[in-house]
Protein backbone atom coordinates (compact mmCIF):
# COMPACT_ATOMS: atom_id res chain seq x y z
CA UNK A 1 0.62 9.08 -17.18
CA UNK A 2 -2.37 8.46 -14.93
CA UNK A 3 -3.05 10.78 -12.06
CA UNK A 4 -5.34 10.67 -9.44
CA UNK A 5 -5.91 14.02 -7.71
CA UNK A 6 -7.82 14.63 -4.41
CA UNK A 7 -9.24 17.72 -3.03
CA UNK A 8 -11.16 18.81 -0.04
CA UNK A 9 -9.82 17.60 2.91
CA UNK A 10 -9.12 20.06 6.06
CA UNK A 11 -10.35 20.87 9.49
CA UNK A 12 -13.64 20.25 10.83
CA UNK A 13 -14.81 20.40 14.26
CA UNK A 14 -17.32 17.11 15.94
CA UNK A 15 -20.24 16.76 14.08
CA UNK A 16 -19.11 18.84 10.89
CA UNK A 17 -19.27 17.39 7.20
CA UNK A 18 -16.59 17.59 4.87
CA UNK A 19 -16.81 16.56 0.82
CA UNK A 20 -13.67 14.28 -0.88
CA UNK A 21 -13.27 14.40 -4.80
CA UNK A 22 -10.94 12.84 -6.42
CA UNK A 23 -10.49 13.44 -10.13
CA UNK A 24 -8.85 10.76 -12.91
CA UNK A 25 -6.25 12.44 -15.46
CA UNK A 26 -7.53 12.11 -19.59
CA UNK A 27 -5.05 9.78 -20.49
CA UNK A 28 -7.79 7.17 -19.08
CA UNK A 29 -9.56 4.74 -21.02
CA UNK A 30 -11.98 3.03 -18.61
CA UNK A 31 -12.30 2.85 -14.55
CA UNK A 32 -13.44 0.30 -12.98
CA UNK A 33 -13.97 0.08 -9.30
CA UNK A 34 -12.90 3.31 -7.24
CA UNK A 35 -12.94 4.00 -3.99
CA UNK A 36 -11.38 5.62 -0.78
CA UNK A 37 -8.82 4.37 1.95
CA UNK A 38 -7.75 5.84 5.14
CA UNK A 39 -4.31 5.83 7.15
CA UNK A 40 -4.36 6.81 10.54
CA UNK A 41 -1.44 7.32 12.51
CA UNK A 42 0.05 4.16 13.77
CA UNK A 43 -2.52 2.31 11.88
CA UNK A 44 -2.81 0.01 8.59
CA UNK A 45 -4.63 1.20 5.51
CA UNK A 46 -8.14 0.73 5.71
CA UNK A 47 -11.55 0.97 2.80
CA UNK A 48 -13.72 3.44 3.70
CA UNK A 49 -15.56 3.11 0.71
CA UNK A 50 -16.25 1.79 -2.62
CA UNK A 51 -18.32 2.26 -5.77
CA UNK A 52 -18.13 -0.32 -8.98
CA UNK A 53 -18.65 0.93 -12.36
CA UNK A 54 -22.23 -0.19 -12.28
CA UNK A 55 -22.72 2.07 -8.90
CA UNK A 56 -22.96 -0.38 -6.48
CA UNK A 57 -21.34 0.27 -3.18
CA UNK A 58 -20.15 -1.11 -0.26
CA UNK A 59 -18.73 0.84 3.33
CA UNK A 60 -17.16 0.26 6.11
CA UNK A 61 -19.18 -0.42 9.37
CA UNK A 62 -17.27 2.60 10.55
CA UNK A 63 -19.09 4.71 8.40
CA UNK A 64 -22.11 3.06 7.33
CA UNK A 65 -24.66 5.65 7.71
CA UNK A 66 -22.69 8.67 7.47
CA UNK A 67 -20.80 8.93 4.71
CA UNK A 68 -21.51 8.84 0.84
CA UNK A 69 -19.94 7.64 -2.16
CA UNK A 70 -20.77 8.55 -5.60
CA UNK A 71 -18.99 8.85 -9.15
CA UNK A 72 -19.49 10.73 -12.43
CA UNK A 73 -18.52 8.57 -15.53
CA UNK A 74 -18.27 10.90 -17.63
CA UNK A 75 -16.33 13.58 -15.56
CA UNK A 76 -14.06 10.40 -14.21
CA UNK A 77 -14.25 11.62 -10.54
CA UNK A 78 -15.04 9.70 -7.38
CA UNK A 79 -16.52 11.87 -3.98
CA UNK A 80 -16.93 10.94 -0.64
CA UNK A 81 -19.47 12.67 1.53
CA UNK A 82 -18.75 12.63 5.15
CA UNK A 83 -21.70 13.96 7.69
CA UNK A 84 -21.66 13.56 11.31
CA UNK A 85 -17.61 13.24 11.47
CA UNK A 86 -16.10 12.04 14.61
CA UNK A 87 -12.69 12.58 15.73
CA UNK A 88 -11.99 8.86 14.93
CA UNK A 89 -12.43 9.76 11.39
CA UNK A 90 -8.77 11.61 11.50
CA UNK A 91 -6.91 10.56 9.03
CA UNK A 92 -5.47 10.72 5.64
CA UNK A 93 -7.86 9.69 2.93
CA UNK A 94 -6.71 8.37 -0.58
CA UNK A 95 -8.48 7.93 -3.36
CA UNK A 96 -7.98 4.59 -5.43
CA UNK A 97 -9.31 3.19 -8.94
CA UNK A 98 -8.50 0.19 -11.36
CA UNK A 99 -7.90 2.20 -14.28
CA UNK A 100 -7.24 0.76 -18.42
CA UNK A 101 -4.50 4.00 -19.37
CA UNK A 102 -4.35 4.48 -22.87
CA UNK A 103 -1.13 2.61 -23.69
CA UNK A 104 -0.65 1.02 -20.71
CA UNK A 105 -3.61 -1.75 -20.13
CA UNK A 106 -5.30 -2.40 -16.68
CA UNK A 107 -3.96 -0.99 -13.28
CA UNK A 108 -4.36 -0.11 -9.62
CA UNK A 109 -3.62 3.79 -8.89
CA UNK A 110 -3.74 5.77 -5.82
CA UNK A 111 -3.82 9.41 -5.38
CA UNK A 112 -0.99 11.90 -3.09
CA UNK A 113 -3.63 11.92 -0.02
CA UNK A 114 -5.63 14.68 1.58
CA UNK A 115 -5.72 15.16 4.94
CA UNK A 116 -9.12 15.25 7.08
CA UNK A 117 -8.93 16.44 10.83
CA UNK A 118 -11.73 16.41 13.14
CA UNK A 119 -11.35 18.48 16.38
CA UNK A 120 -12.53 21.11 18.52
């Protein structure tokens, strides 16, 4: 079964960087596009970010500027580097690819969510 598994979320204060990584289970043939989403309370889903196979990317205005996407083919991870975070950047970030399981054919997967709090 496909897994998506996120890591590095927490508490940062104004100004602070944090690093996302979100890592693909083996039972994976190919990815396609992956990227990250963010829920803030009271609000809808929305893209942060997003990297294609190829490595082309594309952000939200949001955080155009500040934060970073990359991938690793061959490890099957996506990360997120956030700089310059803002307390409008609360929220819970989720990882998301199009993923071909072994088995299974071509799908849409999410990860659990990580948590990413910016305060003083």
């Amino acid at each position: 079964q496909v897994q998506l598994v996120e890591s590095g979320g927490g508490l940062v204060q104004p100004g602070g960087s944090l690093r996302l990584s979100c890592a693909a289970s083996r039972s994976i043939f190919s990815i396609k596009g992956m990227g990250w989403y963010r829920q803030a309370p009271g609000k809808q889903r929305e893209l942060v970010a997003a990297i294609s196979a190829g490595g082309s990317t594309n952000y939200a205005d949001s955080v155009k500027g500040r934060f970073t996407i990359s991938r690793d083919n061959t490890k099957k991870t996506v990360s997120l580097q956030m700089n310059s975070l803002t307390p409008e950047d609360t929220a819970v970030y989720y990882c998301n690819a199009e993923i071909y399981a072994v088995g299974g054919g071509w799908g849409d997967y999410w990860g659990q969510g990580t948590q990413v709090t910016v305060s003083s």
